[in-house]
Protein backbone atom coordinates (compact mmCIF):
# COMPACT_ATOMS: atom_id res chain seq x y z
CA UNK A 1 -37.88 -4.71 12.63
CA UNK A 2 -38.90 -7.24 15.22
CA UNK A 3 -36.33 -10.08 16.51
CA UNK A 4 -38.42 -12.81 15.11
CA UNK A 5 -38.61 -10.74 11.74
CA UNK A 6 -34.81 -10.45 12.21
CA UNK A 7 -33.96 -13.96 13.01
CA UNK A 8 -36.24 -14.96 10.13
CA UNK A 9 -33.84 -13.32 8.03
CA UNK A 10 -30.09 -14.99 9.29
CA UNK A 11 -31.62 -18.04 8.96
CA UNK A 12 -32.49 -17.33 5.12
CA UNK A 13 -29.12 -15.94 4.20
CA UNK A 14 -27.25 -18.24 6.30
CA UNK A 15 -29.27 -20.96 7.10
CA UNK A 16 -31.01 -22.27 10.27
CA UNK A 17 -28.19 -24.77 11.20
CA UNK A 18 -25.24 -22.11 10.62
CA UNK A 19 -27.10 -18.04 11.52
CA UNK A 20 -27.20 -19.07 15.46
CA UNK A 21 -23.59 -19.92 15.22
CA UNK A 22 -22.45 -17.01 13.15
CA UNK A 23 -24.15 -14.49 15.20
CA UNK A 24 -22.05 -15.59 18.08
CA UNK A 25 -18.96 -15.82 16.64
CA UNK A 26 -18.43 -13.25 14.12
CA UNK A 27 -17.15 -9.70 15.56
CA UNK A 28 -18.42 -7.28 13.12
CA UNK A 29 -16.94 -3.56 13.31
CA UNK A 30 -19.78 -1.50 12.55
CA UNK A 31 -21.24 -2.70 15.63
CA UNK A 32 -18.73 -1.42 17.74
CA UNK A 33 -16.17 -5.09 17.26
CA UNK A 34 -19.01 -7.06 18.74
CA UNK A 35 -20.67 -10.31 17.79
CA UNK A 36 -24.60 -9.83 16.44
CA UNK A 37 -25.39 -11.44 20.00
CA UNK A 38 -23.48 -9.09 22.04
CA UNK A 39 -25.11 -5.78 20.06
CA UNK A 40 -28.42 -7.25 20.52
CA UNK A 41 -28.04 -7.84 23.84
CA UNK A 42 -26.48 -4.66 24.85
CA UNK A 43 -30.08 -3.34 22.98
CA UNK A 44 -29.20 -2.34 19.73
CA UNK A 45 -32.03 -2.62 17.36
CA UNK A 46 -32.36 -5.31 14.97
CA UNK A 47 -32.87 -3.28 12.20
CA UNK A 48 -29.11 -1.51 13.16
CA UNK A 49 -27.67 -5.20 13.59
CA UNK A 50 -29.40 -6.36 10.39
CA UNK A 51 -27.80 -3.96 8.09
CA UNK A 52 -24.54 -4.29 9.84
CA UNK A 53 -24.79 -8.02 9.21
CA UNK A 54 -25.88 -7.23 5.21
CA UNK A 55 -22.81 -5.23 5.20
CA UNK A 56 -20.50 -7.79 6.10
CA UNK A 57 -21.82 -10.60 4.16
CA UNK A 58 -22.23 -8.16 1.21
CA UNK A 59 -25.64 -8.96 0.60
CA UNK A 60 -27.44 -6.45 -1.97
CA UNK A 61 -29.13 -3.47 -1.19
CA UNK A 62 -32.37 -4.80 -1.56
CA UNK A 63 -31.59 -7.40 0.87
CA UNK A 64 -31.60 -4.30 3.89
């Protein structure tokens, strides 16, 4: 998954006013009790963060 691909995504489920936001606020666990920005910036791959981020939203499996 690319960034663009991935950001393309938060911005569907969350919307392109609130996904910016919530990726740099919300500390998710499965990413180590770091925010979607900090994971992506220490270089873990979108695809890692993405599902991650389904998991805490409780999005459906088709959705990852």
């Amino acid at each position: 998954m690319r960034y663009s691909e991935f950001w393309t995504r938060m911005d569907e489920v969350l919307g392109v006013a609130y996904a910016e936001t919530w990726a740099k606020d919300q500390v998710i666990g499965l990413l180590g009790s770091r925010t979607v920005m900090e994971a992506l910036d220490a270089g873990v791959p979108p695809k890692e963060v993405w599902r991650a981020v389904c998991h805490q939203l409780g999005l459906p499996p088709q959705a990852r």
